[in-house]
N, C-alpha and C. Protein backbone atom coordinates (compact mmCIF):
# COMPACT_ATOMS: atom_id res chain seq x y z
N UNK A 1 -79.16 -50.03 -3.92
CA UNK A 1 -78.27 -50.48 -2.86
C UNK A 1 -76.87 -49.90 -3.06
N UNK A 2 -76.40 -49.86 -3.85
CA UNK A 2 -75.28 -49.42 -4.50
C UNK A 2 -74.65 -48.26 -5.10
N UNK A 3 -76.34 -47.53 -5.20
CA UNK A 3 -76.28 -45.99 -5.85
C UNK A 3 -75.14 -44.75 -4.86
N UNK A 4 -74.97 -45.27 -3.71
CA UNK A 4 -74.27 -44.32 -2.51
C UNK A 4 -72.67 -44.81 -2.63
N UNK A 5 -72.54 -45.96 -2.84
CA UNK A 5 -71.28 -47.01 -3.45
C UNK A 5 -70.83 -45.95 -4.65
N UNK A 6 -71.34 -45.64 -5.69
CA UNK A 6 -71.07 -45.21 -6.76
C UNK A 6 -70.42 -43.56 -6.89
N UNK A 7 -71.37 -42.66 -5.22
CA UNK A 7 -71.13 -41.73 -5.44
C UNK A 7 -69.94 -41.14 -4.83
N UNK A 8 -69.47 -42.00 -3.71
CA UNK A 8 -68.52 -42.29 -2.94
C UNK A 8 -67.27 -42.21 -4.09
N UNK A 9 -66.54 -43.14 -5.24
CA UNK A 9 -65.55 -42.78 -5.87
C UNK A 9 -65.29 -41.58 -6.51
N UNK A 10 -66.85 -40.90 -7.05
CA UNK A 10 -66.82 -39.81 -7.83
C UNK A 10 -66.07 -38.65 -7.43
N UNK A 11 -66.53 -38.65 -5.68
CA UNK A 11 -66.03 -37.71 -4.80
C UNK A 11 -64.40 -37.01 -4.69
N UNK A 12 -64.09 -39.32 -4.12
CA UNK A 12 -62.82 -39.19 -4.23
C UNK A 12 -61.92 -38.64 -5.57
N UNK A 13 -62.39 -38.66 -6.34
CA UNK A 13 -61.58 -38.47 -8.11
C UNK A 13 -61.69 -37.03 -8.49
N UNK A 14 -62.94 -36.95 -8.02
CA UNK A 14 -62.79 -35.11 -8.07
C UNK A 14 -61.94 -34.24 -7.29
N UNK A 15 -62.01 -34.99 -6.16
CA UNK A 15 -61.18 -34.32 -5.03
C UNK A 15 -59.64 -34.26 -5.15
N UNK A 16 -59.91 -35.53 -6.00
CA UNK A 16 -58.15 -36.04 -5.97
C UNK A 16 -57.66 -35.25 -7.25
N UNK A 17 -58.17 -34.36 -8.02
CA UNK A 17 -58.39 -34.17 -9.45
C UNK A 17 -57.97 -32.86 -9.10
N UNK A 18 -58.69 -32.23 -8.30
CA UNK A 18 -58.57 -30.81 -8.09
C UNK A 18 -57.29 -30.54 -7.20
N UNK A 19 -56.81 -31.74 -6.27
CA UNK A 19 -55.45 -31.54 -5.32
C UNK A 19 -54.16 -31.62 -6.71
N UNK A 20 -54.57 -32.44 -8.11
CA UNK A 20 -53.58 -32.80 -8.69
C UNK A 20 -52.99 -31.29 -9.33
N UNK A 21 -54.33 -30.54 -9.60
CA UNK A 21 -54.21 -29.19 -10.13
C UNK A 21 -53.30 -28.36 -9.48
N UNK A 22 -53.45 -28.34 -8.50
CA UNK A 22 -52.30 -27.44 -7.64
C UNK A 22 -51.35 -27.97 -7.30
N UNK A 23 -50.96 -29.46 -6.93
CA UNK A 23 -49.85 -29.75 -7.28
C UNK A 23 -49.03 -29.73 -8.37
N UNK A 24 -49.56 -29.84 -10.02
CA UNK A 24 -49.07 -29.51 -10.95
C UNK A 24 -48.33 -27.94 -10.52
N UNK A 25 -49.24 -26.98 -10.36
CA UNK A 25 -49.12 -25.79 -10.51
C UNK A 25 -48.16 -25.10 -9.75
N UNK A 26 -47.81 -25.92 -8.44
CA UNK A 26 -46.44 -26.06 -7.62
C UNK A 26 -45.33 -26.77 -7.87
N UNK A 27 -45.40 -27.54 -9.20
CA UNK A 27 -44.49 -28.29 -9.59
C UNK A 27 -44.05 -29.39 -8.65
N UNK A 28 -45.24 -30.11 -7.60
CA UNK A 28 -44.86 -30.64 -6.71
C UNK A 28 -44.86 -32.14 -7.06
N UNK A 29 -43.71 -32.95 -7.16
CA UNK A 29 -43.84 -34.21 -7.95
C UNK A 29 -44.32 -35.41 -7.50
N UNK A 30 -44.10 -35.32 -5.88
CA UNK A 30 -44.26 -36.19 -5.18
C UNK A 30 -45.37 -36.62 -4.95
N UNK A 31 -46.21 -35.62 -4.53
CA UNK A 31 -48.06 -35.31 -4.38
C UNK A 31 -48.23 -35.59 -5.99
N UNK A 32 -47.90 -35.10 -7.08
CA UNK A 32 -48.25 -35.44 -8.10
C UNK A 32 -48.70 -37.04 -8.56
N UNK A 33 -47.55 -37.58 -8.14
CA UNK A 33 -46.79 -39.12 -8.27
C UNK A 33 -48.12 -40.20 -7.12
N UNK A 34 -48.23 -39.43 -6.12
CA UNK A 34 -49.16 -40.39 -5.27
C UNK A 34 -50.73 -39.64 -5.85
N UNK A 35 -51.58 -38.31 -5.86
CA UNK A 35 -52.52 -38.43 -6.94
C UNK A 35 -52.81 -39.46 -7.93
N UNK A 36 -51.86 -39.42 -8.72
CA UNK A 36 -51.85 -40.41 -10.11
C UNK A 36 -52.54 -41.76 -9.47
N UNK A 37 -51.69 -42.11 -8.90
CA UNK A 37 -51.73 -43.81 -8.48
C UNK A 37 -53.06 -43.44 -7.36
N UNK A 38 -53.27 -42.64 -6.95
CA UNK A 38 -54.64 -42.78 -5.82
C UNK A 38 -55.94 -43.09 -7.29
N UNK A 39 -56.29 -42.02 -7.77
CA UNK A 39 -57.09 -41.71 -8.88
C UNK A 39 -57.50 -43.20 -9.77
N UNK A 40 -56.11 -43.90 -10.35
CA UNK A 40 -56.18 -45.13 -10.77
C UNK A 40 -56.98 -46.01 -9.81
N UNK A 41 -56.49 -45.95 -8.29
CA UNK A 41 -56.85 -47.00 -7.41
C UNK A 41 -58.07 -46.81 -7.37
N UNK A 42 -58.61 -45.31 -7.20
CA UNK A 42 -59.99 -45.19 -7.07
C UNK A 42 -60.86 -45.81 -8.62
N UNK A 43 -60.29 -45.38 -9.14
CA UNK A 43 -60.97 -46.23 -10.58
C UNK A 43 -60.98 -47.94 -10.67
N UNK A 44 -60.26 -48.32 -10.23
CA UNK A 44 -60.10 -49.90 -9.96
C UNK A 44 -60.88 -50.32 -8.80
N UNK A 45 -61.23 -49.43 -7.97
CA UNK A 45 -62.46 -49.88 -6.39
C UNK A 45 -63.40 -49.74 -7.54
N UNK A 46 -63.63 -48.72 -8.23
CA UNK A 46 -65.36 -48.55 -8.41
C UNK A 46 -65.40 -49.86 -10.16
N UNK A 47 -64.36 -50.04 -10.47
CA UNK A 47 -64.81 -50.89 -11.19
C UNK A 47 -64.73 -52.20 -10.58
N UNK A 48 -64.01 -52.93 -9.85
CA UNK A 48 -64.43 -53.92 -9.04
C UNK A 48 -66.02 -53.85 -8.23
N UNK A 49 -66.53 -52.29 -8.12
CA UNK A 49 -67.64 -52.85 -7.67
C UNK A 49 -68.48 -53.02 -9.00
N UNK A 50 -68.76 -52.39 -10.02
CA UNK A 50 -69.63 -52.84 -11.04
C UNK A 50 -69.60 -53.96 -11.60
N UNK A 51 -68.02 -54.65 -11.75
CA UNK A 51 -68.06 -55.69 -12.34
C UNK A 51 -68.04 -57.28 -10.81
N UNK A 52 -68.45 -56.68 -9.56
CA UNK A 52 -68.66 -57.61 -8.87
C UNK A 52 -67.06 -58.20 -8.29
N UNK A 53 -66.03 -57.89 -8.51
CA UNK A 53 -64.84 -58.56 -7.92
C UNK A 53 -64.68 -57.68 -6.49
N UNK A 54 -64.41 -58.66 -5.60
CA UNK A 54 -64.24 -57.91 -4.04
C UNK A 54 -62.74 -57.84 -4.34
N UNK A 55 -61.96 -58.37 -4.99
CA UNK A 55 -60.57 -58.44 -4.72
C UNK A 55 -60.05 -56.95 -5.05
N UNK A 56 -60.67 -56.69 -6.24
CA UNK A 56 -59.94 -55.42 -6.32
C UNK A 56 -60.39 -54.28 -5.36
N UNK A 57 -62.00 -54.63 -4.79
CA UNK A 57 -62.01 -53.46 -3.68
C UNK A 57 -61.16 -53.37 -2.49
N UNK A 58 -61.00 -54.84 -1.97
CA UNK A 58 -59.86 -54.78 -0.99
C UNK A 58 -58.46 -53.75 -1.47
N UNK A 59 -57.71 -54.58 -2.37
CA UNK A 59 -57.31 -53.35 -3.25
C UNK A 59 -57.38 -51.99 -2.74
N UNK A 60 -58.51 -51.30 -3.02
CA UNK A 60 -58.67 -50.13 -2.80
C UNK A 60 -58.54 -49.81 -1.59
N UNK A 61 -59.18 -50.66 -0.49
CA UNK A 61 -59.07 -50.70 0.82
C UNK A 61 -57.70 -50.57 1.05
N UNK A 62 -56.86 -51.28 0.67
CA UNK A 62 -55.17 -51.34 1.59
C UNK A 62 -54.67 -49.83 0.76
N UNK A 63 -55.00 -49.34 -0.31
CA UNK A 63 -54.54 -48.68 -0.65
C UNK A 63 -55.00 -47.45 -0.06
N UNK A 64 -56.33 -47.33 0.44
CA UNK A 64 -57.02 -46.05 1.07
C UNK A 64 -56.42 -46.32 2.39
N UNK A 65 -55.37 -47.08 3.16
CA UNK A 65 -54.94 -47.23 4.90
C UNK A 65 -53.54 -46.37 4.29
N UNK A 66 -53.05 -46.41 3.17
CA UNK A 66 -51.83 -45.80 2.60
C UNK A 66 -51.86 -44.49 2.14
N UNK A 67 -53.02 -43.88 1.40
CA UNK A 67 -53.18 -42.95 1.48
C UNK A 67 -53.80 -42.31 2.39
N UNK A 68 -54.25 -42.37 3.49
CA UNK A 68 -53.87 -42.17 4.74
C UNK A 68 -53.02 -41.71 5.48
N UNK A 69 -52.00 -42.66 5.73
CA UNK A 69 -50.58 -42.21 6.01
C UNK A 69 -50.26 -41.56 5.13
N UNK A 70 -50.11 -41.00 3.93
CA UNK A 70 -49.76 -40.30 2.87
C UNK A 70 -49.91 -38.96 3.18
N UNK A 71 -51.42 -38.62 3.54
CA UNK A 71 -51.52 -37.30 4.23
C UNK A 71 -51.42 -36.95 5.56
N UNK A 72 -51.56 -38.34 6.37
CA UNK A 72 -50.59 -37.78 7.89
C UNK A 72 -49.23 -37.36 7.62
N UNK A 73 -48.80 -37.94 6.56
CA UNK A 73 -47.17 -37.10 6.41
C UNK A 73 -46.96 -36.21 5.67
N UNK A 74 -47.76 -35.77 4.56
CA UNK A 74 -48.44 -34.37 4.07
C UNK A 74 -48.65 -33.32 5.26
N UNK A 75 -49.39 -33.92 6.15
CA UNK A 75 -49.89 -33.23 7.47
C UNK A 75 -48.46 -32.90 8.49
N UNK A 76 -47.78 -33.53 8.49
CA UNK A 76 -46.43 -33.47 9.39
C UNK A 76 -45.32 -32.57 8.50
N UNK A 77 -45.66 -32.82 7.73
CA UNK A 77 -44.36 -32.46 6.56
C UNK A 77 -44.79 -30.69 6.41
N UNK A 78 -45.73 -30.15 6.62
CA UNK A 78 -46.06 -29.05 6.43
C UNK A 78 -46.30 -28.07 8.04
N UNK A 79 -46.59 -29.29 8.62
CA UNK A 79 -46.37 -28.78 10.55
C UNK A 79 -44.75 -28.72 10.94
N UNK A 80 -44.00 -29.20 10.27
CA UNK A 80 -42.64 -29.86 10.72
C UNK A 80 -42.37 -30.58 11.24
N UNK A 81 -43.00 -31.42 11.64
CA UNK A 81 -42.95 -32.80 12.60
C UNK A 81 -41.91 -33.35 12.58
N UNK A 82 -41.09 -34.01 13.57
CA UNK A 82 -39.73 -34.78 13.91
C UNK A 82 -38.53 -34.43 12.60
N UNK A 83 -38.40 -33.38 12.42
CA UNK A 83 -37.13 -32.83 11.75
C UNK A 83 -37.75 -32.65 10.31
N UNK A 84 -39.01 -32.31 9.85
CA UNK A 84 -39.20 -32.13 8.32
C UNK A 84 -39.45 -30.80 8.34
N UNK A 85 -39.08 -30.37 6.84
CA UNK A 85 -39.64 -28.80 7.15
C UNK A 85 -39.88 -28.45 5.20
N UNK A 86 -41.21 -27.85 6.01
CA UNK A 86 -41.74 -27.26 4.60
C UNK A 86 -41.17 -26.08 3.88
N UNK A 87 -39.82 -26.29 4.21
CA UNK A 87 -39.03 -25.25 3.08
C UNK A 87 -37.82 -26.40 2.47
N UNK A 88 -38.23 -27.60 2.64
CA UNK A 88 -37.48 -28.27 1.88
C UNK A 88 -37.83 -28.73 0.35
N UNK A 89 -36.73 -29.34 -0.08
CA UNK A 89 -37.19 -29.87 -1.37
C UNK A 89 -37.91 -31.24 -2.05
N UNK A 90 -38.23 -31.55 -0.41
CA UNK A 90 -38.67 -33.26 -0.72
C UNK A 90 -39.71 -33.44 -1.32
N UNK A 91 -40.68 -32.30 -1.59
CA UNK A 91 -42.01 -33.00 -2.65
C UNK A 91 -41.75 -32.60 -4.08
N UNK A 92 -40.31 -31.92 -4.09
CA UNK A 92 -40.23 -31.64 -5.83
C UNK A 92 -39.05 -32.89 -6.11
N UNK A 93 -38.40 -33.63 -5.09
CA UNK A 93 -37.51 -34.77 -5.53
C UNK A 93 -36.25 -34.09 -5.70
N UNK A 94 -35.97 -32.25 -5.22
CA UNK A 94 -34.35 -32.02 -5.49
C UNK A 94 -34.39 -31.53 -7.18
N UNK A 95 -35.73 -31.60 -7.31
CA UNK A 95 -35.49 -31.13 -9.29
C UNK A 95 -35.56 -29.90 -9.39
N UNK A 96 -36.50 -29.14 -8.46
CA UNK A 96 -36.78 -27.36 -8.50
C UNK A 96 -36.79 -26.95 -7.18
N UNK A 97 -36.96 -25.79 -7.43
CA UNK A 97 -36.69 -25.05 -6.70
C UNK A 97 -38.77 -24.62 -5.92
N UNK A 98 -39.02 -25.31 -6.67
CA UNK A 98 -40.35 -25.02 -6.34
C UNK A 98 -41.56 -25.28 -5.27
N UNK A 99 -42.37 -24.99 -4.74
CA UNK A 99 -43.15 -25.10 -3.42
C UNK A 99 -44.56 -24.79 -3.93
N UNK A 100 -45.47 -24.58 -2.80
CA UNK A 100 -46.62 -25.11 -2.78
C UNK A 100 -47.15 -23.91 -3.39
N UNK A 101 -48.22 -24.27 -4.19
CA UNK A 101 -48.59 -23.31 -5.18
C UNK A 101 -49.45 -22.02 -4.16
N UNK A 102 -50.10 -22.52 -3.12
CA UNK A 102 -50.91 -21.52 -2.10
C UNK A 102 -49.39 -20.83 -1.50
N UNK A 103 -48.37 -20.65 -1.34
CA UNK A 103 -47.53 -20.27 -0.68
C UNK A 103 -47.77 -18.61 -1.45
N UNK A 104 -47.79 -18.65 -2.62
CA UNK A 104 -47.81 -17.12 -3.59
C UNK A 104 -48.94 -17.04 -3.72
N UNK A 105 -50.03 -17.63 -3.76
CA UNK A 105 -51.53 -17.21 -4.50
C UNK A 105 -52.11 -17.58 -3.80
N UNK A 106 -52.48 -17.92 -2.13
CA UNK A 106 -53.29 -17.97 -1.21
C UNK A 106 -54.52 -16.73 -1.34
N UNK A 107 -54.85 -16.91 -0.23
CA UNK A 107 -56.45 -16.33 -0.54
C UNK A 107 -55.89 -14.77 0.01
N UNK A 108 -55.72 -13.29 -0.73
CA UNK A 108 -55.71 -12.36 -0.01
C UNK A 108 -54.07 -12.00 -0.15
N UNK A 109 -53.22 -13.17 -0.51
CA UNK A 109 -51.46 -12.97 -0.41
C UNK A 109 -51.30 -11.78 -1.97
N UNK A 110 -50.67 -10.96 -1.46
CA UNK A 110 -50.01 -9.93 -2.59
C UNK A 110 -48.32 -10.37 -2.88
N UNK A 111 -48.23 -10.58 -4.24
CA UNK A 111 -46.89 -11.31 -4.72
C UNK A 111 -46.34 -10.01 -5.39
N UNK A 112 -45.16 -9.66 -5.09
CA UNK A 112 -43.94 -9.07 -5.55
C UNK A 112 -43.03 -10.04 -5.91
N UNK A 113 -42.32 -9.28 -7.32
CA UNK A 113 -40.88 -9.71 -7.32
C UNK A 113 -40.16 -8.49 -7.23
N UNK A 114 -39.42 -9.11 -7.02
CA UNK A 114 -37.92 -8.58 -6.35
C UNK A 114 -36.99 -8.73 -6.98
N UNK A 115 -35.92 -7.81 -7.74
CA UNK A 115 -34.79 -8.55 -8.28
C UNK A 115 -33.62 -7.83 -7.54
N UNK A 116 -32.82 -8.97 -7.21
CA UNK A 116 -31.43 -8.64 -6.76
C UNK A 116 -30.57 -7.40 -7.00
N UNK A 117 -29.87 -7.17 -5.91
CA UNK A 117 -29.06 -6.06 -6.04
C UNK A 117 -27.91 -6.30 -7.09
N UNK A 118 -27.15 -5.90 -7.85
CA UNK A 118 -26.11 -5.83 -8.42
C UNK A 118 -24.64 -6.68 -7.57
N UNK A 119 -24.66 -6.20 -6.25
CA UNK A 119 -23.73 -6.31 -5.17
C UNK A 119 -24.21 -7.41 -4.61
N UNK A 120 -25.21 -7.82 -4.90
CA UNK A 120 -25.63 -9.42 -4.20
C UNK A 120 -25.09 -10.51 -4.98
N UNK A 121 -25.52 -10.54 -6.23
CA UNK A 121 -25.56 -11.89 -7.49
C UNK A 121 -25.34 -11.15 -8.72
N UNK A 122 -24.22 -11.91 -9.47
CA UNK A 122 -23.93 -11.68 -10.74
C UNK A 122 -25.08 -11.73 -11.56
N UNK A 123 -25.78 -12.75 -11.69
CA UNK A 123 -27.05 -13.27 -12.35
C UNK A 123 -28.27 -12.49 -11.89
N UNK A 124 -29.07 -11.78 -12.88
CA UNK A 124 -30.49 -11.55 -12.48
C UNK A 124 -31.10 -12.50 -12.04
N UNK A 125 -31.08 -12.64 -11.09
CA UNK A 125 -32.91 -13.69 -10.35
C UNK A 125 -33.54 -13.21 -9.71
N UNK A 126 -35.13 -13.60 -9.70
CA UNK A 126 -36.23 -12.76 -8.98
C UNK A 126 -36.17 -13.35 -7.85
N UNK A 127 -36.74 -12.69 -6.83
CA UNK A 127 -36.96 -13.17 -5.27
C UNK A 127 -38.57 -12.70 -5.30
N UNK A 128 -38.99 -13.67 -4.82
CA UNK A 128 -40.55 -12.77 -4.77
C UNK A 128 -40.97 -13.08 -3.04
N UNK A 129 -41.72 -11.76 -2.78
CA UNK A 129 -42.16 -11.70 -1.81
C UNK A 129 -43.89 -11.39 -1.19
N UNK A 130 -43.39 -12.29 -0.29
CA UNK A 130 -45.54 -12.60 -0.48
C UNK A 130 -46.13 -11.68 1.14
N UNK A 131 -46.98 -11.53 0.25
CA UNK A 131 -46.83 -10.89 2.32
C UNK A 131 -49.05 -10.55 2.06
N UNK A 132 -49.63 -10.37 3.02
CA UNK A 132 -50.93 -10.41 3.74
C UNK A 132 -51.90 -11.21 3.36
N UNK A 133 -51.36 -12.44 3.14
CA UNK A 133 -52.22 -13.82 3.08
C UNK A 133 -53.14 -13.98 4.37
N UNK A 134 -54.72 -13.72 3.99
CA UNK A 134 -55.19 -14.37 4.94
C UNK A 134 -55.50 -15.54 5.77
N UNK A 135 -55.10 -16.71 5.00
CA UNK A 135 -54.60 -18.01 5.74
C UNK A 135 -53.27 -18.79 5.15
N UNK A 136 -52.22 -18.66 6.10
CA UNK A 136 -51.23 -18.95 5.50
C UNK A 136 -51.24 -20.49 4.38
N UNK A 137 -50.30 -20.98 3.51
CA UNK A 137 -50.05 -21.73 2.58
C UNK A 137 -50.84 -22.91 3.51
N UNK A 138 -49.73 -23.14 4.64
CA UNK A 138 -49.33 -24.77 5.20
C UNK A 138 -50.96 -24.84 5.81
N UNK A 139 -51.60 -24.20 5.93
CA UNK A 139 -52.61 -24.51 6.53
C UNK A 139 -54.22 -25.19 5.55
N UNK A 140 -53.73 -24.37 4.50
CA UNK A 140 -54.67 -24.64 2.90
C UNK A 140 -54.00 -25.97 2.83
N UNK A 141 -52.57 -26.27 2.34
CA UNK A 141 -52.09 -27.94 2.20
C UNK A 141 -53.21 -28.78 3.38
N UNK A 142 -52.82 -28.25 4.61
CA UNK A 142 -54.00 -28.92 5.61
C UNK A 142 -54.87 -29.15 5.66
N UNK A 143 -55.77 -28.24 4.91
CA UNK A 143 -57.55 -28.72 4.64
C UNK A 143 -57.58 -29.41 3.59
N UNK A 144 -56.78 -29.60 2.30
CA UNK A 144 -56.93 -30.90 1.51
C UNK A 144 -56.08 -31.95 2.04
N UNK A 145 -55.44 -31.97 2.56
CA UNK A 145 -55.08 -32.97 3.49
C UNK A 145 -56.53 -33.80 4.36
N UNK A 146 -56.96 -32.76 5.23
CA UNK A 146 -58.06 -33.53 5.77
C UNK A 146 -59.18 -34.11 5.50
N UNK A 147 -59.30 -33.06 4.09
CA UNK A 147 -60.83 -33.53 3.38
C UNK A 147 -60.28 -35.26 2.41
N UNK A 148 -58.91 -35.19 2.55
CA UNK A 148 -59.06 -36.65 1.55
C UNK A 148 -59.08 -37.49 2.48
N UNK A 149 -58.27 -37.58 3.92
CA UNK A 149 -58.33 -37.97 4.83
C UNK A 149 -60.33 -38.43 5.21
N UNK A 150 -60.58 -37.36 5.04
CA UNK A 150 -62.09 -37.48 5.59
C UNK A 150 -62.83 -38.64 4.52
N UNK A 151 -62.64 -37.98 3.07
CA UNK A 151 -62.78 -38.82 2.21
C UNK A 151 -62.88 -40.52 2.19
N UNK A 152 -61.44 -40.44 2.84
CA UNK A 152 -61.01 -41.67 2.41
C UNK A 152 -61.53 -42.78 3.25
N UNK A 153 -61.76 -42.55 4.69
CA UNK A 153 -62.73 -42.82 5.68
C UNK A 153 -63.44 -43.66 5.58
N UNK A 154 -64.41 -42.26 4.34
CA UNK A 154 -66.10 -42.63 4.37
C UNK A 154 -65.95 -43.94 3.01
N UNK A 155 -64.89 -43.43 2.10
CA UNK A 155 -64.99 -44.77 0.96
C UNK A 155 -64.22 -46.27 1.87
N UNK A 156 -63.67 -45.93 2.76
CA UNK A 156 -62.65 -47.16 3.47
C UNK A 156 -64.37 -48.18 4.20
N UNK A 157 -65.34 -47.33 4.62
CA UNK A 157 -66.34 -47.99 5.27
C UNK A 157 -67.25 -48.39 3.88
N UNK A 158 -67.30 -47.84 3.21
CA UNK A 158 -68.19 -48.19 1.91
C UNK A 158 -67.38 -49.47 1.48
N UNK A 159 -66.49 -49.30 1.00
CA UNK A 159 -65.35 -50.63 0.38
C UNK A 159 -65.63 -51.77 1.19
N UNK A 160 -65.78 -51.78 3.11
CA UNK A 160 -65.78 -52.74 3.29
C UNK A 160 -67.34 -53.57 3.71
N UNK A 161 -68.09 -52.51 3.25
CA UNK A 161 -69.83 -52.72 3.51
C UNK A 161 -69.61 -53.83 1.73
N UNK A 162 -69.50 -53.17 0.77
CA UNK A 162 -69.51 -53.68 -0.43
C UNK A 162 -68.68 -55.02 -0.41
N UNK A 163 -67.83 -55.43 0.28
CA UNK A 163 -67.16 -56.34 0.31
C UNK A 163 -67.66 -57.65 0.95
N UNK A 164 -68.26 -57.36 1.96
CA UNK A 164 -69.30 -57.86 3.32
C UNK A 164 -70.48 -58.33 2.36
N UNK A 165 -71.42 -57.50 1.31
CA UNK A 165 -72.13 -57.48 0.44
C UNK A 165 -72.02 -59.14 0.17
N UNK A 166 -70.64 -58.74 -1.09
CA UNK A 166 -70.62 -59.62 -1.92
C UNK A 166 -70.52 -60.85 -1.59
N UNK A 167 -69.32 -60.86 -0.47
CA UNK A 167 -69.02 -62.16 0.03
C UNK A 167 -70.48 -63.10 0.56
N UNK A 168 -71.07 -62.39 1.18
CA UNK A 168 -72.48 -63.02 1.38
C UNK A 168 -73.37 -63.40 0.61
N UNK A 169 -73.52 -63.04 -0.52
CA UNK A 169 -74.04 -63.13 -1.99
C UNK A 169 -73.12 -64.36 -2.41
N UNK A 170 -72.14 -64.73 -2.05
CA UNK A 170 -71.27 -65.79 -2.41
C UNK A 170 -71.55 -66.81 -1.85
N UNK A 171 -71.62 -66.64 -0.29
CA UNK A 171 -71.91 -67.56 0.56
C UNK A 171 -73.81 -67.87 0.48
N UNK A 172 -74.67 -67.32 -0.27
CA UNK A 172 -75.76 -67.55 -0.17
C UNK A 172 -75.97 -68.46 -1.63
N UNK A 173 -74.98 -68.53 -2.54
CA UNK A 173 -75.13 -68.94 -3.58
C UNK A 173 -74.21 -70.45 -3.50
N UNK A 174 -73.76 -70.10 -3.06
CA UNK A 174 -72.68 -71.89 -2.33
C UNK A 174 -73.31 -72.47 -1.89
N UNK A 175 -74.06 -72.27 -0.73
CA UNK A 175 -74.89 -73.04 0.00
C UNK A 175 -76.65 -73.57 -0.67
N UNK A 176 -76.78 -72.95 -1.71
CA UNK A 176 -78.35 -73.13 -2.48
C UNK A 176 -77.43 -74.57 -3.29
């Protein structure tokens, strides 16, 4: 009954495992910071279901309506939606200078650096320039965007089948 319950978190943790990788690798803190805490949550649904507590699957439930919105604004934040723009610094927190790791190493993108003219900047710094990416960055952020989105869905209907479960198992044992 439960075996599809089980395979449902695995999904999410892998998924969420492999988005954490490239956020590391973009130095992106923010996505980092909500990973972490998704991953935990997902570990706290699937142990509420083995050890039988609905409370903590709800839990998981309010937390999967949040990560949700998490990647609709992942999703906006990389479209530009109502004044955001993905050349800002809001998923590194203002600490770097750094962006989305597909922006340089997309599928097909050739990375140059570049170093400054003499007559530009006192300081050597590289500029690097990316150029014949076959699908741009913001659009790769977009498909893990949707697949956790999609993800999160299919565990949001599992969480509340398992919940429905138990409670009835409660109510069949009250009433004997």
């Amino acid at each position: 009954m439960f075996s599809t319950a089980f395979r449902e978190p695995v999904h999410l943790v892998l998924a969420t495992l492999e988005r954490q990788i490239f956020d590391f690798l973009g130095y992106q803190w923010a996505p980092i910071l909500a990973n972490f805490l998704h991953i935990i949550v997902v570990i706290l649904g699937l142990f509420g279901t083995i050890q039988y507590r609905p409370r903590y699957i709800v839990v998981y439930s309010i937390w999967t309506a949040l990560w949700v919105a998490w990647n609709v604004f992942i999703f906006c934040f990389y479209l530009e939606v109502g004044g955001l723009s993905k050349d800002s610094d809001l998923m590194t927190f203002n600490i770097s200078m750094h962006r989305s790791w597909w922006r340089e190493h997309g599928p097909g993108c050739v990375r140059k650096e570049l170093t400054a003219s003499a007559s530009k900047s006192l300081d050597d710094r590289t500029y690097i320039s990316v150029t014949g990416c076959i699908v741009d960055f913001q659009y790769l952020e977009l498909i893990h965007s949707s697949f956790q989105i999609l993800l999160s869905l299919i565990g949001f209907v599992y969480a509340c089948y398992v919940i429905s479960v138990f409670t009835e198992e409660e109510d069949s044992c009250r009433s004997k």
